[in-house]
PDB file of N, CA and C in Angstrom:
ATOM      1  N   UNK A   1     -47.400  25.718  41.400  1.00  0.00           N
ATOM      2  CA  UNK A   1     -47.371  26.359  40.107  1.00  0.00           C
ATOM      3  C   UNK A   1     -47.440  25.277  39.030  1.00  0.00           C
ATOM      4  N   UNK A   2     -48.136  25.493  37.965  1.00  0.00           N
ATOM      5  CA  UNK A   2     -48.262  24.640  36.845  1.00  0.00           C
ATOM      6  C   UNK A   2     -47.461  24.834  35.769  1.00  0.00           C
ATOM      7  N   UNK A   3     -46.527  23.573  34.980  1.00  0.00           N
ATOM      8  CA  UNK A   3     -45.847  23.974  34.222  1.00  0.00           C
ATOM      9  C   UNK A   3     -46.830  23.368  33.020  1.00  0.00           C
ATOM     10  N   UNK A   4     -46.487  23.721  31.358  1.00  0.00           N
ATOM     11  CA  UNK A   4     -47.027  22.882  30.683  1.00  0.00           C
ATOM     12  C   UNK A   4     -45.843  22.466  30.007  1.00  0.00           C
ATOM     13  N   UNK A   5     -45.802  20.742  29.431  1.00  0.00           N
ATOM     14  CA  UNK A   5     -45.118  19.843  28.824  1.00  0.00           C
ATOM     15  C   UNK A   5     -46.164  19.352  27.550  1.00  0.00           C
ATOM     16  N   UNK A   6     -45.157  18.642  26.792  1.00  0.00           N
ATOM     17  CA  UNK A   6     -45.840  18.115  25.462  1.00  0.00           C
ATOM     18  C   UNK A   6     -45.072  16.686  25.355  1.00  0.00           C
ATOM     19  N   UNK A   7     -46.127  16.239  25.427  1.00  0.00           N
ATOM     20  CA  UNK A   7     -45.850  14.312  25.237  1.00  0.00           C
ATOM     21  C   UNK A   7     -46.443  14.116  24.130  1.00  0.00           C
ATOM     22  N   UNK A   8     -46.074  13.058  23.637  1.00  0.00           N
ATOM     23  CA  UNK A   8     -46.473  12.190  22.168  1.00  0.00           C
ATOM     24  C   UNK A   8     -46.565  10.690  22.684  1.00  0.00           C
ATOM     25  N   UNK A   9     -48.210  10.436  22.419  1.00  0.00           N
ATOM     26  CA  UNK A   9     -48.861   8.597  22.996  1.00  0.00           C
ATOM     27  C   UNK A   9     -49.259   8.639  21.623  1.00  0.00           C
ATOM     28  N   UNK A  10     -49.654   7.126  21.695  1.00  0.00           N
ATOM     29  CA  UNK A  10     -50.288   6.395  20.364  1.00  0.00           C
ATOM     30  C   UNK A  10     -51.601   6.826  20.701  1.00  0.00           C
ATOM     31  N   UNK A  11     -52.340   7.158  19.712  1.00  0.00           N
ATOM     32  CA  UNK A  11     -53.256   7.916  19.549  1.00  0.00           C
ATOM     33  C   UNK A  11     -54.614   6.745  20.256  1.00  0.00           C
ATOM     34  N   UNK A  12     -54.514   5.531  20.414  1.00  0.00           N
ATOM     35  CA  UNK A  12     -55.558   5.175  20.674  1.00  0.00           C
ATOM     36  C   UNK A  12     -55.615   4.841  22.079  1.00  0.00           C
ATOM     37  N   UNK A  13     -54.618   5.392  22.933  1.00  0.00           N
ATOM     38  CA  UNK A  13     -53.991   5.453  24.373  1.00  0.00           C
ATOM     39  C   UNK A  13     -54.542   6.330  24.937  1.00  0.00           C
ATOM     40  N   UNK A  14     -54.349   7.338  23.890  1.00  0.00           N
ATOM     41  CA  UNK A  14     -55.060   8.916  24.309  1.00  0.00           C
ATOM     42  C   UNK A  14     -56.157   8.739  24.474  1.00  0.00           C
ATOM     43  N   UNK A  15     -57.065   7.958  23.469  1.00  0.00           N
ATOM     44  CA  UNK A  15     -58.241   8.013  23.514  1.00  0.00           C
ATOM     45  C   UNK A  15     -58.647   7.349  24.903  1.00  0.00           C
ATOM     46  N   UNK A  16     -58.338   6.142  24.877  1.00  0.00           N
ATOM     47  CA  UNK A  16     -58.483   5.449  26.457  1.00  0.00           C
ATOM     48  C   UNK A  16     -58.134   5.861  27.750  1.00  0.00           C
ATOM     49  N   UNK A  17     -57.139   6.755  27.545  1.00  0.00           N
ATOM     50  CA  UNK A  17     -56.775   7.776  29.066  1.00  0.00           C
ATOM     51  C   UNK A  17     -57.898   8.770  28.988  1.00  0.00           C
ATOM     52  N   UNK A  18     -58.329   9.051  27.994  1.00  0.00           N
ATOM     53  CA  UNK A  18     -59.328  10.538  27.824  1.00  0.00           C
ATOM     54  C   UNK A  18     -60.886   9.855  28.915  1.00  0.00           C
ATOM     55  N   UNK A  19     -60.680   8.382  28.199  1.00  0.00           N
ATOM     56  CA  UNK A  19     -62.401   8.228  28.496  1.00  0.00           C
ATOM     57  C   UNK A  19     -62.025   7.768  30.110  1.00  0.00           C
ATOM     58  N   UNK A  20     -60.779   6.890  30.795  1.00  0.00           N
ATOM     59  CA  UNK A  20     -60.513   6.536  31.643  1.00  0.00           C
ATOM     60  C   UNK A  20     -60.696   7.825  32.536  1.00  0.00           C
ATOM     61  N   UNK A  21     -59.826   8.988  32.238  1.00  0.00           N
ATOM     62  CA  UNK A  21     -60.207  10.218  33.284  1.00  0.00           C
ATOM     63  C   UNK A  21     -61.754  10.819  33.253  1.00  0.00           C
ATOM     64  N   UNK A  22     -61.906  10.908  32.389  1.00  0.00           N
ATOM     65  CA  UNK A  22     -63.636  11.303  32.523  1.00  0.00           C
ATOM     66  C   UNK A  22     -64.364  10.189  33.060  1.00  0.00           C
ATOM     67  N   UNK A  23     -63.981   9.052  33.404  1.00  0.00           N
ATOM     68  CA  UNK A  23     -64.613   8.053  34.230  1.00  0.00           C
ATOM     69  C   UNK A  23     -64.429   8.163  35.762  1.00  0.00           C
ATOM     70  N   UNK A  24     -63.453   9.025  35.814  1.00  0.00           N
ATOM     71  CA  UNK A  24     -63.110   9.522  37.423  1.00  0.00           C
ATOM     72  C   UNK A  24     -62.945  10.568  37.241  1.00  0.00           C
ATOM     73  N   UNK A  25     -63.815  11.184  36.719  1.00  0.00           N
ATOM     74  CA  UNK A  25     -64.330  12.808  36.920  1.00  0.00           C
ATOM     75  C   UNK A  25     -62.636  13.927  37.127  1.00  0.00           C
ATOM     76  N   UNK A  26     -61.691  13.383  36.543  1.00  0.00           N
ATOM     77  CA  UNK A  26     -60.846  14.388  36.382  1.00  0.00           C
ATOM     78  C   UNK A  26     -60.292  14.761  35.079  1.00  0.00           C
ATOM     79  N   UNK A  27     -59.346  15.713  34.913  1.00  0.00           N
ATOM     80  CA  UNK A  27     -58.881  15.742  33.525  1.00  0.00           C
ATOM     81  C   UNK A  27     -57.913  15.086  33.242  1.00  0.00           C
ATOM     82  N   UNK A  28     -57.419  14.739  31.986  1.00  0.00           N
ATOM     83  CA  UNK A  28     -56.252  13.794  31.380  1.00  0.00           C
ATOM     84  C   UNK A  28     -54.963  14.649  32.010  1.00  0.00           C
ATOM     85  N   UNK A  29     -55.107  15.924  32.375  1.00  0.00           N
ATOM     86  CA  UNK A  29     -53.666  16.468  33.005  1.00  0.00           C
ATOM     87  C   UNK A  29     -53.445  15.940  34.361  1.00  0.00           C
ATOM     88  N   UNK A  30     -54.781  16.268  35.416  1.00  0.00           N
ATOM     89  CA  UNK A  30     -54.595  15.823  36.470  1.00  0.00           C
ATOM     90  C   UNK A  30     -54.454  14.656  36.653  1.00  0.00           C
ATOM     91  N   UNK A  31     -55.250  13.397  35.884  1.00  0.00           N
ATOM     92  CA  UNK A  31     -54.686  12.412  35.670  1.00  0.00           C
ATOM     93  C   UNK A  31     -53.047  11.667  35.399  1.00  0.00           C
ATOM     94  N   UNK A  32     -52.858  13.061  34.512  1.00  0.00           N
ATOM     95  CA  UNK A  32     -50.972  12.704  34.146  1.00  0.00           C
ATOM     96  C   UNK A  32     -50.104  12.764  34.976  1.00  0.00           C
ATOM     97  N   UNK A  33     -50.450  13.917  36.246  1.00  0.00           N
ATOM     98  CA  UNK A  33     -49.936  14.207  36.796  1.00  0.00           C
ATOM     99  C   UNK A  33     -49.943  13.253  38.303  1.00  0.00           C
ATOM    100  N   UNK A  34     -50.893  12.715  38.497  1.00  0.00           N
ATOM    101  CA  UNK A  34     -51.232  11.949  39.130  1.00  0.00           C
ATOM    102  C   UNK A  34     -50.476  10.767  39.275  1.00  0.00           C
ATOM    103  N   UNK A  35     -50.422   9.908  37.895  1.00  0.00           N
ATOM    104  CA  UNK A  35     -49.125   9.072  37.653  1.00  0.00           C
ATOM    105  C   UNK A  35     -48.178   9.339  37.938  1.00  0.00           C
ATOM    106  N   UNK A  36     -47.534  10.389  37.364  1.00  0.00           N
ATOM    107  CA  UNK A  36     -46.210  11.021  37.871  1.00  0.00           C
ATOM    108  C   UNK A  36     -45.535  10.883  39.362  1.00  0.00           C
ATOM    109  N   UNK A  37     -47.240  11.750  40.300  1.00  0.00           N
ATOM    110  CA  UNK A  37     -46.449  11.287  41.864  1.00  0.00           C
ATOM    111  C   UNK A  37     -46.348  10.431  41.995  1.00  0.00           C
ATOM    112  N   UNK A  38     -47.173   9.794  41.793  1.00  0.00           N
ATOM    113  CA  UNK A  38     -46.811   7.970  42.348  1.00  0.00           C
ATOM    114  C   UNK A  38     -45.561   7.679  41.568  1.00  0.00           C
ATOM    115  N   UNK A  39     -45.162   7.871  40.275  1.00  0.00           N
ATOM    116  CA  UNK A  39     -43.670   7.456  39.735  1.00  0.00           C
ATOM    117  C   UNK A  39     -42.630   7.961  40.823  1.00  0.00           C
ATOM    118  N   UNK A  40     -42.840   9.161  40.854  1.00  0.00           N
ATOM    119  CA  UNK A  40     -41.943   9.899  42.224  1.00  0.00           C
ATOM    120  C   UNK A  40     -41.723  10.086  43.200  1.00  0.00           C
ATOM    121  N   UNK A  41     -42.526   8.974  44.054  1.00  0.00           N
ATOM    122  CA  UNK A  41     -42.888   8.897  44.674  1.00  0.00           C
ATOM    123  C   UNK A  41     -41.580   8.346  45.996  1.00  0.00           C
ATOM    124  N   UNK A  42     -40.661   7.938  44.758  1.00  0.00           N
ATOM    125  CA  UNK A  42     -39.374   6.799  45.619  1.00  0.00           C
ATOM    126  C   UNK A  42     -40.045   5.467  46.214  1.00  0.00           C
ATOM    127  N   UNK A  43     -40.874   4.943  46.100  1.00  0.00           N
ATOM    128  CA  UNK A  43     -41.570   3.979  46.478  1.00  0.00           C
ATOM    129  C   UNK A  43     -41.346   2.552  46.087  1.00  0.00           C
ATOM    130  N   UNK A  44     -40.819   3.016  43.940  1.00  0.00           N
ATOM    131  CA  UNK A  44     -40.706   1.835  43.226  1.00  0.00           C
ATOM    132  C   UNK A  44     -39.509   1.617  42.672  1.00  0.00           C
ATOM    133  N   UNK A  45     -38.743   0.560  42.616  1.00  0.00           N
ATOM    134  CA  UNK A  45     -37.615   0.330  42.201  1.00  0.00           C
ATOM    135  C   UNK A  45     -37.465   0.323  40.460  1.00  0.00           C
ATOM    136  N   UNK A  46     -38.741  -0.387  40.017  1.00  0.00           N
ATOM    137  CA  UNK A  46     -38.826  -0.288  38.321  1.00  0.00           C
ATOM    138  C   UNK A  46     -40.126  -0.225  38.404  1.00  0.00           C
ATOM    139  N   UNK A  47     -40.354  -0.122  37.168  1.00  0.00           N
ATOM    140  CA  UNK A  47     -41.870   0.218  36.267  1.00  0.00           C
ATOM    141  C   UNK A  47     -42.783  -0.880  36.509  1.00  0.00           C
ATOM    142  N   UNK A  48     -42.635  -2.387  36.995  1.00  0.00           N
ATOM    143  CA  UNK A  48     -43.370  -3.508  37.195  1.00  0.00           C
ATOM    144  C   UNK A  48     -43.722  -3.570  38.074  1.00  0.00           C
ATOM    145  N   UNK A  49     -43.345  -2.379  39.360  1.00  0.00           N
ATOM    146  CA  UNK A  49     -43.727  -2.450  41.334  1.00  0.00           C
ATOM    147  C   UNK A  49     -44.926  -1.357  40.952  1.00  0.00           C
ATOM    148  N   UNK A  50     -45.259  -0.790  39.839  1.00  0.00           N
ATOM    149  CA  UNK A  50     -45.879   0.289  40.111  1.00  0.00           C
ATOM    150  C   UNK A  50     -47.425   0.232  39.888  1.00  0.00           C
ATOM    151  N   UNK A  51     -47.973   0.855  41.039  1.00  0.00           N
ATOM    152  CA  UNK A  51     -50.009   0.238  41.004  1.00  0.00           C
ATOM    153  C   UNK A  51     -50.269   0.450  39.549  1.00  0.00           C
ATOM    154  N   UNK A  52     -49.993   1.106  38.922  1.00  0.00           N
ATOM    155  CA  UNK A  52     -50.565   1.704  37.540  1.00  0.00           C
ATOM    156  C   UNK A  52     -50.171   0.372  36.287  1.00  0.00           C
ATOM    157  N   UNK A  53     -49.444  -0.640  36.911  1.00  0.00           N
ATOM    158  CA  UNK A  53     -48.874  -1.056  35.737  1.00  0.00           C
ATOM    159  C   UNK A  53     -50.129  -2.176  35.111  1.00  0.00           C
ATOM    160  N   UNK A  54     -50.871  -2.610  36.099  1.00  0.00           N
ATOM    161  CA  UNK A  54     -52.340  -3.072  35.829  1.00  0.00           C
ATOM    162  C   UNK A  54     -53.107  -2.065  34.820  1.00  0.00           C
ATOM    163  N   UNK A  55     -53.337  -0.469  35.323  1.00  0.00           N
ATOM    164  CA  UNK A  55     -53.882   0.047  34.683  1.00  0.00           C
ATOM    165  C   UNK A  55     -53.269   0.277  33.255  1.00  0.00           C
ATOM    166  N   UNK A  56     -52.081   0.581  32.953  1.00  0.00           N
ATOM    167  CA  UNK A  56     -51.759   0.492  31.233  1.00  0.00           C
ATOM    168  C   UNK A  56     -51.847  -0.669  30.882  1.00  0.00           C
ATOM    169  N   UNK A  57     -51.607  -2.117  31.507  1.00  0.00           N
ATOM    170  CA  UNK A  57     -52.612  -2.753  30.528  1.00  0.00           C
ATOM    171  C   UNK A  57     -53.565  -2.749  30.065  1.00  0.00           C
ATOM    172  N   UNK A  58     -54.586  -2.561  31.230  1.00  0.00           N
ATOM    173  CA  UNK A  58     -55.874  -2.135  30.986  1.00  0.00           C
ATOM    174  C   UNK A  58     -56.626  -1.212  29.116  1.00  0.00           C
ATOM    175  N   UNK A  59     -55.484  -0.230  29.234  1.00  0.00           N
ATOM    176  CA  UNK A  59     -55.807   0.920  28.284  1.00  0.00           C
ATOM    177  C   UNK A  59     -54.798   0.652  26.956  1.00  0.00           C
ATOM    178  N   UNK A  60     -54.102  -0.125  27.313  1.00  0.00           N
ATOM    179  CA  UNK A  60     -53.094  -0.578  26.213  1.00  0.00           C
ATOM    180  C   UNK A  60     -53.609  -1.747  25.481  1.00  0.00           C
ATOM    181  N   UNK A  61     -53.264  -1.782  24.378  1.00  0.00           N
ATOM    182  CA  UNK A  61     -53.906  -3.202  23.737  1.00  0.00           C
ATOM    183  C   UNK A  61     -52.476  -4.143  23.311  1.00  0.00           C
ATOM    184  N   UNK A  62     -52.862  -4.974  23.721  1.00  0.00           N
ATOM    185  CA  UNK A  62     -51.840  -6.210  23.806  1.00  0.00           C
ATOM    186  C   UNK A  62     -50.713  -5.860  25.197  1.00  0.00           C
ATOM    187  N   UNK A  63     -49.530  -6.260  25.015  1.00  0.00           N
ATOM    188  CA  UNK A  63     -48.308  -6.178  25.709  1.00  0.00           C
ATOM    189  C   UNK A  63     -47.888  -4.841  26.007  1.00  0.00           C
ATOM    190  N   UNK A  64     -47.796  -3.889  26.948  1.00  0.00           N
ATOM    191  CA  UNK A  64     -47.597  -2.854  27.317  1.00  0.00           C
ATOM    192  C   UNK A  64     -45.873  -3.257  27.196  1.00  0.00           C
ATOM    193  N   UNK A  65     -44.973  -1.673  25.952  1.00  0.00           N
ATOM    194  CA  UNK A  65     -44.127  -1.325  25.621  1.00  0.00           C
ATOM    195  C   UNK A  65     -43.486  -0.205  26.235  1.00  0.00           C
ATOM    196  N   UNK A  66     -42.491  -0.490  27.279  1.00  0.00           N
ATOM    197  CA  UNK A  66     -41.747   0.645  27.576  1.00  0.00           C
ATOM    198  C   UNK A  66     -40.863   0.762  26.928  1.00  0.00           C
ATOM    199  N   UNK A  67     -40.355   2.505  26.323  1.00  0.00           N
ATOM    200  CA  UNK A  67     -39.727   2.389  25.255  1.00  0.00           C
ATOM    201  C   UNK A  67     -38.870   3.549  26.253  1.00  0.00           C
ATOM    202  N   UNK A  68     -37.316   3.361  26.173  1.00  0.00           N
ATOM    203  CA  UNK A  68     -36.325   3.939  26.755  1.00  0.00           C
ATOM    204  C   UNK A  68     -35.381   4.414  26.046  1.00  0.00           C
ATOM    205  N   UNK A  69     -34.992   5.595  25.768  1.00  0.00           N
ATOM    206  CA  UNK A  69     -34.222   6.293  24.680  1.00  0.00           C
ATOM    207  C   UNK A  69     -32.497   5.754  25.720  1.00  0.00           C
ATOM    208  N   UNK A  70     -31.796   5.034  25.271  1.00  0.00           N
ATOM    209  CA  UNK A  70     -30.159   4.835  25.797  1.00  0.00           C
ATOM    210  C   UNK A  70     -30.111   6.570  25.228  1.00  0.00           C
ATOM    211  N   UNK A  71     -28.853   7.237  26.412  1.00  0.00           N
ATOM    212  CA  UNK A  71     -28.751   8.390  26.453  1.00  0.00           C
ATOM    213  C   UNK A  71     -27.265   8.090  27.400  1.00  0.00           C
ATOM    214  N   UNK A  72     -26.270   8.714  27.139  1.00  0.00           N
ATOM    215  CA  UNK A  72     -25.138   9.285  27.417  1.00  0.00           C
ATOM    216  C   UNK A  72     -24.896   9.885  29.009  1.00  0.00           C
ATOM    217  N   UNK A  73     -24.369   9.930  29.558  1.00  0.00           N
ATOM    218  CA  UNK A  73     -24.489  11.203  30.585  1.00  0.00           C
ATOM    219  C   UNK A  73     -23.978  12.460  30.037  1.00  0.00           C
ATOM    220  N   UNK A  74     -22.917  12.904  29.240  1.00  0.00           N
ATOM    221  CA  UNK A  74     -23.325  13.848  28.838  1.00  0.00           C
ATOM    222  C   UNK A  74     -24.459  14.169  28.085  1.00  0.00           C
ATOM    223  N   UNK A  75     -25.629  13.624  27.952  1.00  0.00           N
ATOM    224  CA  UNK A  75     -26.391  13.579  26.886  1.00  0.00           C
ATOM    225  C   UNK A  75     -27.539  14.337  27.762  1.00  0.00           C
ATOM    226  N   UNK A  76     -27.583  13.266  29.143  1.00  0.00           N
ATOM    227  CA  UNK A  76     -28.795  13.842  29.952  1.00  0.00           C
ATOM    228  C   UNK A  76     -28.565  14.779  30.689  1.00  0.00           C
ATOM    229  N   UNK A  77     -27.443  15.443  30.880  1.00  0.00           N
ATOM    230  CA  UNK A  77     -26.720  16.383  31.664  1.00  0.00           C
ATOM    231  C   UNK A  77     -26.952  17.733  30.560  1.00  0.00           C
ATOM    232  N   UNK A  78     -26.798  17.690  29.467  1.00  0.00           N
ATOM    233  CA  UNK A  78     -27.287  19.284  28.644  1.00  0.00           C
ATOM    234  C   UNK A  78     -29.012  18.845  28.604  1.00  0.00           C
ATOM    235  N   UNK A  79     -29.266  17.741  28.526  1.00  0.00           N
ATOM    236  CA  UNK A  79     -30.992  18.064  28.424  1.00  0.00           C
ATOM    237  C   UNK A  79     -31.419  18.767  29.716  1.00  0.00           C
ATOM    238  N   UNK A  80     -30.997  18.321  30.796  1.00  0.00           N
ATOM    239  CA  UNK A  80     -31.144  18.692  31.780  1.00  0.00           C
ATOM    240  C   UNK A  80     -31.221  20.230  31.879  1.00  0.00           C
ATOM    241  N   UNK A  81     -29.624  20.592  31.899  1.00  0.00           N
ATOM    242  CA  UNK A  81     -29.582  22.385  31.538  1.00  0.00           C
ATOM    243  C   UNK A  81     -30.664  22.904  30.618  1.00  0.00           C
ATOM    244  N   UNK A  82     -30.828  22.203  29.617  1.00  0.00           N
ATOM    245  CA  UNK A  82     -31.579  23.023  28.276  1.00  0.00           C
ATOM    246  C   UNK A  82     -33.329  23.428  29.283  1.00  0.00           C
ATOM    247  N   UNK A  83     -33.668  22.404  29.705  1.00  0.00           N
ATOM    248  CA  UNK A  83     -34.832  22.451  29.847  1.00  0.00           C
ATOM    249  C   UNK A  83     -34.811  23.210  31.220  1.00  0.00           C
ATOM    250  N   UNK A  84     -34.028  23.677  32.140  1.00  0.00           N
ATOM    251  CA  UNK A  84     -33.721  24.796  33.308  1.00  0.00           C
ATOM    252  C   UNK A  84     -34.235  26.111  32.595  1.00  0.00           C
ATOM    253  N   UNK A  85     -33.802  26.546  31.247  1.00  0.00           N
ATOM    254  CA  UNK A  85     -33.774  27.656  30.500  1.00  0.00           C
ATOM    255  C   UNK A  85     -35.515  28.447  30.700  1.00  0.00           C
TER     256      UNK A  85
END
C-alpha cells in the first residue's frame, strides 16, 4: 500500500534528483523510496556506510549537509503517536 508524505529539499536538489530519476527511467517517488530501503535496510550504522552517500554528493553542490533536528524523547514519542492518527 502507498502512503503519501511531504518533504521539503533545496530546490536545486530537486531539480537534480528529478533529472537523476528520469536518467534511470523511474520516478522521483520510486526513487525516494528506493533510498529509504536501503536506509532501512539495518545494514548501516550511520549515514557515511551508505552506497548513496557518493550519490548526494554527486547531486549536491559542495559539502553534503545532514541536518538533524535534537528532539527529546518525549518529543519523538507524541510525533510518533500523532502521525499513527
Amino acid at each position: 500500500m502507498d502512503a503519501k508524505i511531504t518533504l521539503s529539499f533545496d530546490e536545486d536538489v530537486i531539480d537534480k534528483a528529478k533529472e537523476f530519476a528520469r536518467s534511470q527511467n523511474v520516478s522521483l517517488s520510486r526513487l525516494t523510496e528506493f533510498l529509504y530501503r536501503q536506509i532501512t535496510s539495518g545494514h548501516y550504522q550511520n549515514l557515511e556506510e551508505l552506497p548513496i552517500a557518493s550519490w548526494v554528493g554527486m547531486v549536491a553542490e559542495g559539502e553534503a549537509e545532514y541536518k538533524i533536528k535534537p528532539r527529546s524523547r518525549k518529543s519523538a514519542k507524541e510525533e510518533y503517536f500523532k502521525n499513527k492518527k
